[in-house]
PDB file of N, CA and C in Angstrom:
ATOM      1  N   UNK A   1      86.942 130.599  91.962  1.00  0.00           N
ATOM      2  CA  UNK A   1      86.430 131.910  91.654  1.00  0.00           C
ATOM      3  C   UNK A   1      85.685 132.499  92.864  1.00  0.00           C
ATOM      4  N   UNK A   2      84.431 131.580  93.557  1.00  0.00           N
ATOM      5  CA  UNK A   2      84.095 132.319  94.652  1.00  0.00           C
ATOM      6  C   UNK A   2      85.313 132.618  95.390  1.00  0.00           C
ATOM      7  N   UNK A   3      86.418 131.634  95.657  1.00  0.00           N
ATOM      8  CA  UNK A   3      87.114 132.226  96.679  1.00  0.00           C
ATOM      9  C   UNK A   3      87.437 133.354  96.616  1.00  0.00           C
ATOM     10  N   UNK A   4      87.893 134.203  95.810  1.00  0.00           N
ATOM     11  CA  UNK A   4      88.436 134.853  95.091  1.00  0.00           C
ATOM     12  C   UNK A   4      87.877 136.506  95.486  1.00  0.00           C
ATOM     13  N   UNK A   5      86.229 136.013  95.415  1.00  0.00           N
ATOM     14  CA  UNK A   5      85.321 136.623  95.402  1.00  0.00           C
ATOM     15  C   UNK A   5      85.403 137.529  96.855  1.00  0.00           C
ATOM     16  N   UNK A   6      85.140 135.844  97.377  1.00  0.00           N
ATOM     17  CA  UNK A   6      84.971 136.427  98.957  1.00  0.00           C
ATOM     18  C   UNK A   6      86.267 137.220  99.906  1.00  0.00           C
ATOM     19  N   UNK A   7      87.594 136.550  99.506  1.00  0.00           N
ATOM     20  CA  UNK A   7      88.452 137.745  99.752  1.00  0.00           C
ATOM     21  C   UNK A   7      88.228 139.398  99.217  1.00  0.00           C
ATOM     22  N   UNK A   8      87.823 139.575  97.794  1.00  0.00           N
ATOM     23  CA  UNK A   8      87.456 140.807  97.558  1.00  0.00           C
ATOM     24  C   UNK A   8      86.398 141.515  98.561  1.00  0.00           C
ATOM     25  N   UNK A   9      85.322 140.666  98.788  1.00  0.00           N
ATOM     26  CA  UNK A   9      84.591 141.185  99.649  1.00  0.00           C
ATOM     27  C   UNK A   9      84.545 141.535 101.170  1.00  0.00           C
ATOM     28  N   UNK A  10      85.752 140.886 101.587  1.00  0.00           N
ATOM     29  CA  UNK A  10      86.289 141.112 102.777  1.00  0.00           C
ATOM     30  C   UNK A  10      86.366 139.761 103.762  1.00  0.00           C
ATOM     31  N   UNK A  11      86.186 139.006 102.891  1.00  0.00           N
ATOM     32  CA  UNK A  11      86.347 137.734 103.624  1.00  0.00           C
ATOM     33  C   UNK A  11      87.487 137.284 103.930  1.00  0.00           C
ATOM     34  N   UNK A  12      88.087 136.420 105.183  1.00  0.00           N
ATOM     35  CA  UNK A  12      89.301 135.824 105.195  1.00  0.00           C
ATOM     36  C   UNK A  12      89.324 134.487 105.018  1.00  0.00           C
ATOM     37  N   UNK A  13      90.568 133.878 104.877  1.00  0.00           N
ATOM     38  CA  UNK A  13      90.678 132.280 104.761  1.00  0.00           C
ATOM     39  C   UNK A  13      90.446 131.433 106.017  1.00  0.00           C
ATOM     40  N   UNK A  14      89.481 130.537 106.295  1.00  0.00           N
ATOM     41  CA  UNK A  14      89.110 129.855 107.332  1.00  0.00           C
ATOM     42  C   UNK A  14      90.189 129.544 107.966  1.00  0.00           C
ATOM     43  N   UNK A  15      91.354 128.768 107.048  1.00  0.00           N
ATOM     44  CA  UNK A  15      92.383 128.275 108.127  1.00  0.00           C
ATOM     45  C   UNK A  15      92.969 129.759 109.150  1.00  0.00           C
ATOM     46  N   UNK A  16      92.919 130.866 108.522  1.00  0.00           N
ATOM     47  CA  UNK A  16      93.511 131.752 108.974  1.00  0.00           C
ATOM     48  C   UNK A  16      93.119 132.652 110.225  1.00  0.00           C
ATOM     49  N   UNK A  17      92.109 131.833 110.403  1.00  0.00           N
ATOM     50  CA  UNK A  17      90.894 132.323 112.250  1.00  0.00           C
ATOM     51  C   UNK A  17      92.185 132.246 113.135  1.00  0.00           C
ATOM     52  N   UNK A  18      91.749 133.064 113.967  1.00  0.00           N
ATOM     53  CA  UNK A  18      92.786 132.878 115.125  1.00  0.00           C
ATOM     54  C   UNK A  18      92.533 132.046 116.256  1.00  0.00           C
ATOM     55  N   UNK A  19      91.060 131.432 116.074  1.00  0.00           N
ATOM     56  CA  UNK A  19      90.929 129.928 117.058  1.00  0.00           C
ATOM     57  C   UNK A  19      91.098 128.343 116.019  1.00  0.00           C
ATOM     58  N   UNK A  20      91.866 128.885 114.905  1.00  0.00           N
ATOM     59  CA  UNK A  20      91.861 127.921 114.038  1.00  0.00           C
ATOM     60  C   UNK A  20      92.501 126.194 114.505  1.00  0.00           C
ATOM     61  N   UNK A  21      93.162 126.614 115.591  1.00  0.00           N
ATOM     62  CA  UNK A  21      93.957 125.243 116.082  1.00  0.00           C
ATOM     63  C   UNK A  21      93.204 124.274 116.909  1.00  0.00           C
ATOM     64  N   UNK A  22      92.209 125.232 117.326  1.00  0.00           N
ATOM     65  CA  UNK A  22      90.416 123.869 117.440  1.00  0.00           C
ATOM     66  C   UNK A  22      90.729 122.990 117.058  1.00  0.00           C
ATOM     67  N   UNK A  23      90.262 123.581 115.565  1.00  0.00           N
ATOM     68  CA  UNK A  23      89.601 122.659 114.564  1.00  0.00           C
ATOM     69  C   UNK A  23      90.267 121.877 113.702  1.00  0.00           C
ATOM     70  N   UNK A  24      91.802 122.495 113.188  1.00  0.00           N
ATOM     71  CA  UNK A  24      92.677 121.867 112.696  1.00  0.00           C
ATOM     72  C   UNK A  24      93.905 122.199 113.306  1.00  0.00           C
ATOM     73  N   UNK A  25      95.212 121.726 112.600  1.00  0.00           N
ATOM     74  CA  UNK A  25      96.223 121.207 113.033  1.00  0.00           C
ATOM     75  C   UNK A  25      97.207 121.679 111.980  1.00  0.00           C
ATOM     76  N   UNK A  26      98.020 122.432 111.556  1.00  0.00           N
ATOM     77  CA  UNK A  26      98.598 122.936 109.757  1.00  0.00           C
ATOM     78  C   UNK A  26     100.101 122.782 110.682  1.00  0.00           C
ATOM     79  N   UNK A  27     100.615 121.471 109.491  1.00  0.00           N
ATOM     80  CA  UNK A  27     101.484 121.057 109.333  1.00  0.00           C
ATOM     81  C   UNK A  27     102.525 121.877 108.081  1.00  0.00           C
ATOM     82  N   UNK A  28     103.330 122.650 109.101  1.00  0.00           N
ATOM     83  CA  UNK A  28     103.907 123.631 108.046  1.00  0.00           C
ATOM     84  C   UNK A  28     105.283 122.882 107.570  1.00  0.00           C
ATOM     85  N   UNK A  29     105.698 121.593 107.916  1.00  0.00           N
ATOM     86  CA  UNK A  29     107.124 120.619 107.614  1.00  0.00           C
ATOM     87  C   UNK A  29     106.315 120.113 106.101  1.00  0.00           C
ATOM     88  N   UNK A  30     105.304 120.463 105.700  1.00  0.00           N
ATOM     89  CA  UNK A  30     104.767 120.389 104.869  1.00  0.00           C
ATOM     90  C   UNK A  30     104.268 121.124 103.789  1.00  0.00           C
ATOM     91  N   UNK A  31     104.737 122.213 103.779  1.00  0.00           N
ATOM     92  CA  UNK A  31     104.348 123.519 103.369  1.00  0.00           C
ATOM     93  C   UNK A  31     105.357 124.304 102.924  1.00  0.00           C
ATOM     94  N   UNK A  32     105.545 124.739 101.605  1.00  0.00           N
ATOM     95  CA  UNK A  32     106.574 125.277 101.027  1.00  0.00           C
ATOM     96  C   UNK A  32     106.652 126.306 101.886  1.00  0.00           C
ATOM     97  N   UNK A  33     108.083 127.229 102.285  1.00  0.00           N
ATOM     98  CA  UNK A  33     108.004 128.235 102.908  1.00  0.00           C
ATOM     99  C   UNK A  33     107.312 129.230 102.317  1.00  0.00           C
ATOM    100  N   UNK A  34     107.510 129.465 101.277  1.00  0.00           N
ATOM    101  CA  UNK A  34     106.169 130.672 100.583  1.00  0.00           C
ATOM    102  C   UNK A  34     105.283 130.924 100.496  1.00  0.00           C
ATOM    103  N   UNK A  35     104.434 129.630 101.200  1.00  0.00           N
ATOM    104  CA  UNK A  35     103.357 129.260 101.306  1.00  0.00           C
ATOM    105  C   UNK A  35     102.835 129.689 102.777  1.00  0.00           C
ATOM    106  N   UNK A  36     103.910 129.510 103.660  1.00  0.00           N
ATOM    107  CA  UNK A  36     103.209 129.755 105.014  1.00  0.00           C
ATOM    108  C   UNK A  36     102.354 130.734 105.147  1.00  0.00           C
ATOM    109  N   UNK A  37     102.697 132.091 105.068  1.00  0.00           N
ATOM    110  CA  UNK A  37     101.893 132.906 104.752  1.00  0.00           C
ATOM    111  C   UNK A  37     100.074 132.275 104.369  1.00  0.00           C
ATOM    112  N   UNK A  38      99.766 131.987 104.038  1.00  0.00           N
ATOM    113  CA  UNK A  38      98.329 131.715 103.433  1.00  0.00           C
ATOM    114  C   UNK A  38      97.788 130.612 104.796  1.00  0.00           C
ATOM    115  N   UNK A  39      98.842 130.227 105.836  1.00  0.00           N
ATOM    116  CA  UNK A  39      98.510 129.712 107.061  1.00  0.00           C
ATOM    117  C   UNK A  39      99.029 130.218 108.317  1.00  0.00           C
ATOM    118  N   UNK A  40      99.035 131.339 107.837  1.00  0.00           N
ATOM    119  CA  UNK A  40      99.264 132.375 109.484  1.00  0.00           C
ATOM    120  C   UNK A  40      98.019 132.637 109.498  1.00  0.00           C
ATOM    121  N   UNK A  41      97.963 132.809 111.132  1.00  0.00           N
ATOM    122  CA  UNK A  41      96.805 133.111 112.212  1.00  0.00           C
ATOM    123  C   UNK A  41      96.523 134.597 112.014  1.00  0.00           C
ATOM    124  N   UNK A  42      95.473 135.175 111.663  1.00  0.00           N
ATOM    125  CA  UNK A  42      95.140 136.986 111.658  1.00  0.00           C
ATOM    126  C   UNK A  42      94.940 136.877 113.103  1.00  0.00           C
ATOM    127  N   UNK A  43      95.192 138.200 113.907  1.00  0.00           N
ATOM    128  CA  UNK A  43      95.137 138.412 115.222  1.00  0.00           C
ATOM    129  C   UNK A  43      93.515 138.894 115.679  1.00  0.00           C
ATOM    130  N   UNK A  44      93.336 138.378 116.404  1.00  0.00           N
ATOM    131  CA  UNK A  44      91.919 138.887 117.036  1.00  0.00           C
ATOM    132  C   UNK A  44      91.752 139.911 116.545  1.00  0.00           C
ATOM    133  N   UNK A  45      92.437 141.102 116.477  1.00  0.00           N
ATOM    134  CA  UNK A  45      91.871 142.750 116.197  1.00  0.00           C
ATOM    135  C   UNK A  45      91.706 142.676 114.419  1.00  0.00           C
ATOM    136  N   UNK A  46      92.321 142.058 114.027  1.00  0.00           N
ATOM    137  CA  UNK A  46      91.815 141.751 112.873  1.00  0.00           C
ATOM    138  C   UNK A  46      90.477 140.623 112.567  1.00  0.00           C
ATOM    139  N   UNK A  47      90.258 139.915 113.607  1.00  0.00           N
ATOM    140  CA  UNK A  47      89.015 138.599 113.309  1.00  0.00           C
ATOM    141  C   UNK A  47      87.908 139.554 113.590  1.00  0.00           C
ATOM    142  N   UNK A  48      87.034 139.839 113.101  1.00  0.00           N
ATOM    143  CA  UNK A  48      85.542 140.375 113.482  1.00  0.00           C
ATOM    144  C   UNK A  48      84.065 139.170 113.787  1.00  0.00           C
ATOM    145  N   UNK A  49      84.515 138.023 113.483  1.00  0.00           N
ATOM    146  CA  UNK A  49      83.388 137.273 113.339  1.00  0.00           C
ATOM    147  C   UNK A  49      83.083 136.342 114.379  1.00  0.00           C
ATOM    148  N   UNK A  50      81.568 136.308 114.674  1.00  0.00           N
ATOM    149  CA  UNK A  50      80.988 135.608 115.650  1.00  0.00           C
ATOM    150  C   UNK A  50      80.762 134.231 115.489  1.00  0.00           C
ATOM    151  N   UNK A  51      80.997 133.888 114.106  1.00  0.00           N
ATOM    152  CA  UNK A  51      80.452 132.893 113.708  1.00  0.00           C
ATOM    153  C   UNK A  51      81.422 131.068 114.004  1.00  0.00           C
ATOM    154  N   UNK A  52      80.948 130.486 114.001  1.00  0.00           N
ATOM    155  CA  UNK A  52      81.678 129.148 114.070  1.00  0.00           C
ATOM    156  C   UNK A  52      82.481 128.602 113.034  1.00  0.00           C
ATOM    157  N   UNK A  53      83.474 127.751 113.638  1.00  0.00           N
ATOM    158  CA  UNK A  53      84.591 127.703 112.090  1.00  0.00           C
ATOM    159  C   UNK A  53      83.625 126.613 111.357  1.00  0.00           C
ATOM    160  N   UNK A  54      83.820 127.137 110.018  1.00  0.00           N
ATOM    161  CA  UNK A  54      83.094 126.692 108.451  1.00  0.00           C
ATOM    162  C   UNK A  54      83.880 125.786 108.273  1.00  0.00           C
ATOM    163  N   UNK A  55      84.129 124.603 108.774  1.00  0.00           N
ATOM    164  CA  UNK A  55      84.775 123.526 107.703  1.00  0.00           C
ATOM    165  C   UNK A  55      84.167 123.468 105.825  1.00  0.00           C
ATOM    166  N   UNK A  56      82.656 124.071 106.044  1.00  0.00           N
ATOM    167  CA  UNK A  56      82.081 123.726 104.479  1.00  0.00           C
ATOM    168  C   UNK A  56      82.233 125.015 103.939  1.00  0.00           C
ATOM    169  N   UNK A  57      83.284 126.043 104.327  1.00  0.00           N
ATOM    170  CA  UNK A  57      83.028 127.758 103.697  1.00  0.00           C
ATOM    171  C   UNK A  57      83.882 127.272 102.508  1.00  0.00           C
ATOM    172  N   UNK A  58      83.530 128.266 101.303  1.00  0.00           N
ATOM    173  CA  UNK A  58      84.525 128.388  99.975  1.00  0.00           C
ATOM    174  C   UNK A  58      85.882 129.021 100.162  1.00  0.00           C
ATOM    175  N   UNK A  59      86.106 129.680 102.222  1.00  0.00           N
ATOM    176  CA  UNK A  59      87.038 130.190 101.945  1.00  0.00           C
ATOM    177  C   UNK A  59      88.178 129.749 102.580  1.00  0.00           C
ATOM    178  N   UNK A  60      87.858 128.098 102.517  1.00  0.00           N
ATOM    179  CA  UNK A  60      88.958 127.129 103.505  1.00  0.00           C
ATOM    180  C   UNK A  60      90.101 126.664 102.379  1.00  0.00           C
ATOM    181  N   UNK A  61      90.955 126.283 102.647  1.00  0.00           N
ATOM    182  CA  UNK A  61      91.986 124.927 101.893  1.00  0.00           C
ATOM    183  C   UNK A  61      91.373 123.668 101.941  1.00  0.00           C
ATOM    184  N   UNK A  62      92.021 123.095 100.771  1.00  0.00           N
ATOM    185  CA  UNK A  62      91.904 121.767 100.733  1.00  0.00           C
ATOM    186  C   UNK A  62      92.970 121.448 101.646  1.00  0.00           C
ATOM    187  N   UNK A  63      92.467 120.386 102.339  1.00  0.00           N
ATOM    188  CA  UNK A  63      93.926 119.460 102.715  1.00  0.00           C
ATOM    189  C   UNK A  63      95.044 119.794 102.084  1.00  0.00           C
ATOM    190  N   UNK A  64      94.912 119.475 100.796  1.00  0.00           N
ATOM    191  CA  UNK A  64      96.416 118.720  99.902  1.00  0.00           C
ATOM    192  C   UNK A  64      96.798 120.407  99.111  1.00  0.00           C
ATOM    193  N   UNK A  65      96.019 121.679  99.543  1.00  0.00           N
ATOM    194  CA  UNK A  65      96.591 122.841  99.324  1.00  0.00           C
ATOM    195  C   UNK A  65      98.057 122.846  99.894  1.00  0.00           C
ATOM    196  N   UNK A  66      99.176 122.937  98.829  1.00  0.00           N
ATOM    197  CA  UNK A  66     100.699 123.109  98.914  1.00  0.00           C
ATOM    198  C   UNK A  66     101.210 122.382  99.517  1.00  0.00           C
ATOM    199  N   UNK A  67     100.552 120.770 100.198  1.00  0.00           N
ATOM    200  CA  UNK A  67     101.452 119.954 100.885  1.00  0.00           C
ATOM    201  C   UNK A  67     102.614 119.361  99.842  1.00  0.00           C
ATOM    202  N   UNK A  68     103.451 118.890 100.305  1.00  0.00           N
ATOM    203  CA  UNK A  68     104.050 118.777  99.381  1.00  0.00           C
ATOM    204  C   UNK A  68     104.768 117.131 100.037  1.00  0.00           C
ATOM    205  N   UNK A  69     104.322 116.607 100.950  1.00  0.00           N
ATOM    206  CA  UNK A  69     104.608 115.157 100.686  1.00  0.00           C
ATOM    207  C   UNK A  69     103.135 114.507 101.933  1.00  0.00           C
ATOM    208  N   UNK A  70     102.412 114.974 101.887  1.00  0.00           N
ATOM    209  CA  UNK A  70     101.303 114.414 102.730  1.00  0.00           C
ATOM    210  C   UNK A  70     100.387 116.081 102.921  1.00  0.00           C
ATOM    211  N   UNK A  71      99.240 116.270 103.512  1.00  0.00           N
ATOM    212  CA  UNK A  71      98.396 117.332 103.611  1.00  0.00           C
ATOM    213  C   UNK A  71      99.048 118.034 104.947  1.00  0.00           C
ATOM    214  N   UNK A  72      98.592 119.625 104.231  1.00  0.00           N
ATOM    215  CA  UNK A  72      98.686 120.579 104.909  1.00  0.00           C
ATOM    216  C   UNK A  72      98.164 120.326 106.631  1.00  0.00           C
ATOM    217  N   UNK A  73      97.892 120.571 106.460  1.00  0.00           N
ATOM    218  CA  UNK A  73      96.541 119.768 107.837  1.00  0.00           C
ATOM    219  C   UNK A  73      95.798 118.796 107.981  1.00  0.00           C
ATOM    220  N   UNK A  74      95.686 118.870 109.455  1.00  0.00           N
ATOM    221  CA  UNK A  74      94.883 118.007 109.945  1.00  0.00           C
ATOM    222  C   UNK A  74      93.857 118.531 110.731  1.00  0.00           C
ATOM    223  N   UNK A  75      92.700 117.498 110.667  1.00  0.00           N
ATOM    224  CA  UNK A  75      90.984 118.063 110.955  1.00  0.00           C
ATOM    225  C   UNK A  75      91.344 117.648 112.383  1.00  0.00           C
ATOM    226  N   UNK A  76      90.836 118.495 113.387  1.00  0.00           N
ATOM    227  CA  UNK A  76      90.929 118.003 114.774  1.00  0.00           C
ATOM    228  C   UNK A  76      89.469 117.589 115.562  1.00  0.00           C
ATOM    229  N   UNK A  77      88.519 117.239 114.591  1.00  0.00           N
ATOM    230  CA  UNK A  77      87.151 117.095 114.764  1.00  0.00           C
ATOM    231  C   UNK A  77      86.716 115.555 113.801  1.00  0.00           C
ATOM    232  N   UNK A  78      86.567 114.750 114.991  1.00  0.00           N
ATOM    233  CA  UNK A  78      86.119 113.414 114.272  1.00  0.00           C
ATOM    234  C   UNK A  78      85.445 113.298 113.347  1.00  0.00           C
ATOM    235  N   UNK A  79      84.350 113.207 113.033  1.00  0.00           N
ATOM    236  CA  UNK A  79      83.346 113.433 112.692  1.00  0.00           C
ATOM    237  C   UNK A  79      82.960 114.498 111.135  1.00  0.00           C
ATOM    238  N   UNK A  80      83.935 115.474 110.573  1.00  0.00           N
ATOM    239  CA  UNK A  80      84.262 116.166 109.545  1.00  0.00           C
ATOM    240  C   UNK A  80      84.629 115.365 108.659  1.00  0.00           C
ATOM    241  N   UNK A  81      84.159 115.011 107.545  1.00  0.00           N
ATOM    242  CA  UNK A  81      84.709 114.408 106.006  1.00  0.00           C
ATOM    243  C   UNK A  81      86.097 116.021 105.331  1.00  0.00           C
ATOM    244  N   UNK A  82      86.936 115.649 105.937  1.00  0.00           N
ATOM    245  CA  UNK A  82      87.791 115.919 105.794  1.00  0.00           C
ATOM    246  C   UNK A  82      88.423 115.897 103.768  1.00  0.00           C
ATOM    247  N   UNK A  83      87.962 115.411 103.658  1.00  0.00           N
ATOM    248  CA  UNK A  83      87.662 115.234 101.933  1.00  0.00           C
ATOM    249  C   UNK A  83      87.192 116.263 101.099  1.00  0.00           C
ATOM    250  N   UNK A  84      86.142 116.685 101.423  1.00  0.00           N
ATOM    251  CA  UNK A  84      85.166 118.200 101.323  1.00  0.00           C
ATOM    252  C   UNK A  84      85.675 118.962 101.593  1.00  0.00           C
ATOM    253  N   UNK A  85      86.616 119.245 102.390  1.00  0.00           N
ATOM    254  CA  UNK A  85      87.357 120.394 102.784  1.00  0.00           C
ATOM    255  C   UNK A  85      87.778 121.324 101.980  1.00  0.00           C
ATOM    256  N   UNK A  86      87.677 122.500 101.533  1.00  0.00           N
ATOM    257  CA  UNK A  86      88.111 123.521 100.846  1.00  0.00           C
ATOM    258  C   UNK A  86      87.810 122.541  99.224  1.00  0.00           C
ATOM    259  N   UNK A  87      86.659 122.424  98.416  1.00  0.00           N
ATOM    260  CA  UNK A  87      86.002 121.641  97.584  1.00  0.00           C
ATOM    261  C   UNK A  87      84.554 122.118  97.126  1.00  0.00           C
ATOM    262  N   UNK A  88      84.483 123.376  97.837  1.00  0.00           N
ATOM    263  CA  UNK A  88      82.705 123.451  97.698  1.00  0.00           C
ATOM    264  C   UNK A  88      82.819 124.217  96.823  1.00  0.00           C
ATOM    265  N   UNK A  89      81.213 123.979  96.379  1.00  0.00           N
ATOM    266  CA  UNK A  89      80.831 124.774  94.844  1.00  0.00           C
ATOM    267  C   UNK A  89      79.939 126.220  95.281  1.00  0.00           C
ATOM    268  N   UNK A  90      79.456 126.183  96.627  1.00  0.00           N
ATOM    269  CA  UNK A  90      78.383 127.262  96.857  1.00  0.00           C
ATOM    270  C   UNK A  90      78.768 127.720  98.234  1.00  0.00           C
ATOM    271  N   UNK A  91      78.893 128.916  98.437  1.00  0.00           N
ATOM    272  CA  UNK A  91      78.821 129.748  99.418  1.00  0.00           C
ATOM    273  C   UNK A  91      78.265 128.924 100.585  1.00  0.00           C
ATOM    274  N   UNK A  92      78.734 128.636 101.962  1.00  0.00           N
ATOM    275  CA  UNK A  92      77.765 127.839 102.853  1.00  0.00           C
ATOM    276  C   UNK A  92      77.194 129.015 103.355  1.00  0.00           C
ATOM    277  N   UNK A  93      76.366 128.668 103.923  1.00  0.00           N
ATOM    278  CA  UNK A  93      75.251 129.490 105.232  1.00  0.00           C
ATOM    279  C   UNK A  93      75.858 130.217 105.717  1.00  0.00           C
ATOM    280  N   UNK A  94      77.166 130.019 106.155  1.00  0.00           N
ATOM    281  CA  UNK A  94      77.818 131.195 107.185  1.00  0.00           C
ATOM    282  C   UNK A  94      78.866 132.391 106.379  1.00  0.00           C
ATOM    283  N   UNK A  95      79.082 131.659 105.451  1.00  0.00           N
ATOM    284  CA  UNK A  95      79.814 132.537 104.728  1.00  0.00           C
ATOM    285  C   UNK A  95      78.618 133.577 104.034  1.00  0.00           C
ATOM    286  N   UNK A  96      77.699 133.314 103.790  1.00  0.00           N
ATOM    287  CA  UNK A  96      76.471 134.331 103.091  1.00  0.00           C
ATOM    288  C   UNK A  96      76.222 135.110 104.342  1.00  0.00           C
ATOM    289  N   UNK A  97      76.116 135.010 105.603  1.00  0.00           N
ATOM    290  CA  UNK A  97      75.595 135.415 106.707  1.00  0.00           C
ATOM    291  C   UNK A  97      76.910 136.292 107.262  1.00  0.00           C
ATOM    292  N   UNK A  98      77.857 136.261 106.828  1.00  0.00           N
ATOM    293  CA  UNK A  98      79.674 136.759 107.045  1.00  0.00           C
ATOM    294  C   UNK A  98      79.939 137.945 105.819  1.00  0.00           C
ATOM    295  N   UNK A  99      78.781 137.814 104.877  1.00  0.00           N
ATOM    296  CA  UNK A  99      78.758 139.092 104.212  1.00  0.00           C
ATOM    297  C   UNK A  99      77.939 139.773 104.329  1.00  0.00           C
ATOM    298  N   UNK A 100      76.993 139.442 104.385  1.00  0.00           N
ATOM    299  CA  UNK A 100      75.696 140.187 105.222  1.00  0.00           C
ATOM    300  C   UNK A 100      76.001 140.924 106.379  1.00  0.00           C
ATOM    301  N   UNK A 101      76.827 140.733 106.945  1.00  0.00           N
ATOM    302  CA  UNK A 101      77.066 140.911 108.341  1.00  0.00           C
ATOM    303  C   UNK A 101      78.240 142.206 108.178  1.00  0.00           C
ATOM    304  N   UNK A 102      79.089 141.736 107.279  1.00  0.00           N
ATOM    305  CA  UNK A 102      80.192 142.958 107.027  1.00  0.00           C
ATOM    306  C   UNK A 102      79.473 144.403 106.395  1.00  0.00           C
ATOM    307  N   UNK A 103      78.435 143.889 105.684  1.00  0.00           N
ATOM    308  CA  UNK A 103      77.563 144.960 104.547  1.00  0.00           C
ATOM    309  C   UNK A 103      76.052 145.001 105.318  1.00  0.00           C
ATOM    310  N   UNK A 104      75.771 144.828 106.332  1.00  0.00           N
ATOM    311  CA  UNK A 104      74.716 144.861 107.236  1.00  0.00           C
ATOM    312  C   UNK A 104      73.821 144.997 106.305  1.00  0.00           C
ATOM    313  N   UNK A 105      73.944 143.657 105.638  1.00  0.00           N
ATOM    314  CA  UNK A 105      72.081 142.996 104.736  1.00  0.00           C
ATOM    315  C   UNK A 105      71.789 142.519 105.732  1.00  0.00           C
ATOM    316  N   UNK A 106      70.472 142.246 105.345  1.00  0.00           N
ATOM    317  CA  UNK A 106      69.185 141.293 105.760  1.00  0.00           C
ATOM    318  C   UNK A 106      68.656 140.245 104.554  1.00  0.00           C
TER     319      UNK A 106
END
């Protein structure tokens, strides 16, 4: 439901950053073709944000989002519990600070 949310509000899908290949790795031999879509890259003129990629945002994938014989991706950062991934119950820090920022709260 947040996800849901935060697209309404103008949020995009983490995997879908256009420095997304940092951080992960999206294995599309894995990925229904209908699916790709939801793991294309938005182009810079579309990215507005300063912020660092959210492995903990509500508006990532799980791993095992549409894989269909092993996970979508792979974490390219040791150290990430890769498990948690697209799993959270609450808005992280940056994603609250990514609407604030679109709607210039404080």
């Amino acid at each position: 439901m947040l996800h849901g949310m935060g697209l309404t509000v103008g949020l995009i899908n983490e995997q879908e950053r256009p420095d997304r290949d940092q951080y992960i790795e999206v294995n599309y031999q894995n990925i229904p073709e209908d699916w790709h879509s939801q793991y294309e890259k938005v182009s810079d003129k579309e990215f507005f944000h300063s912020h660092p990629y959210d492995y903990g945002s509500v508006m990532h994938y799980p791993m095992t989002a549409r894989g269909i014989y092993k996970d979508a991706f792979e974490v390219r950062q040791p150290l990430v519990d890769a498990k948690k991934i697209g799993k959270m119950k609450r808005l992280s820090v940056l994603d609250i600070d990514k609407i604030n920022n679109l709607y210039k709260m404080e």
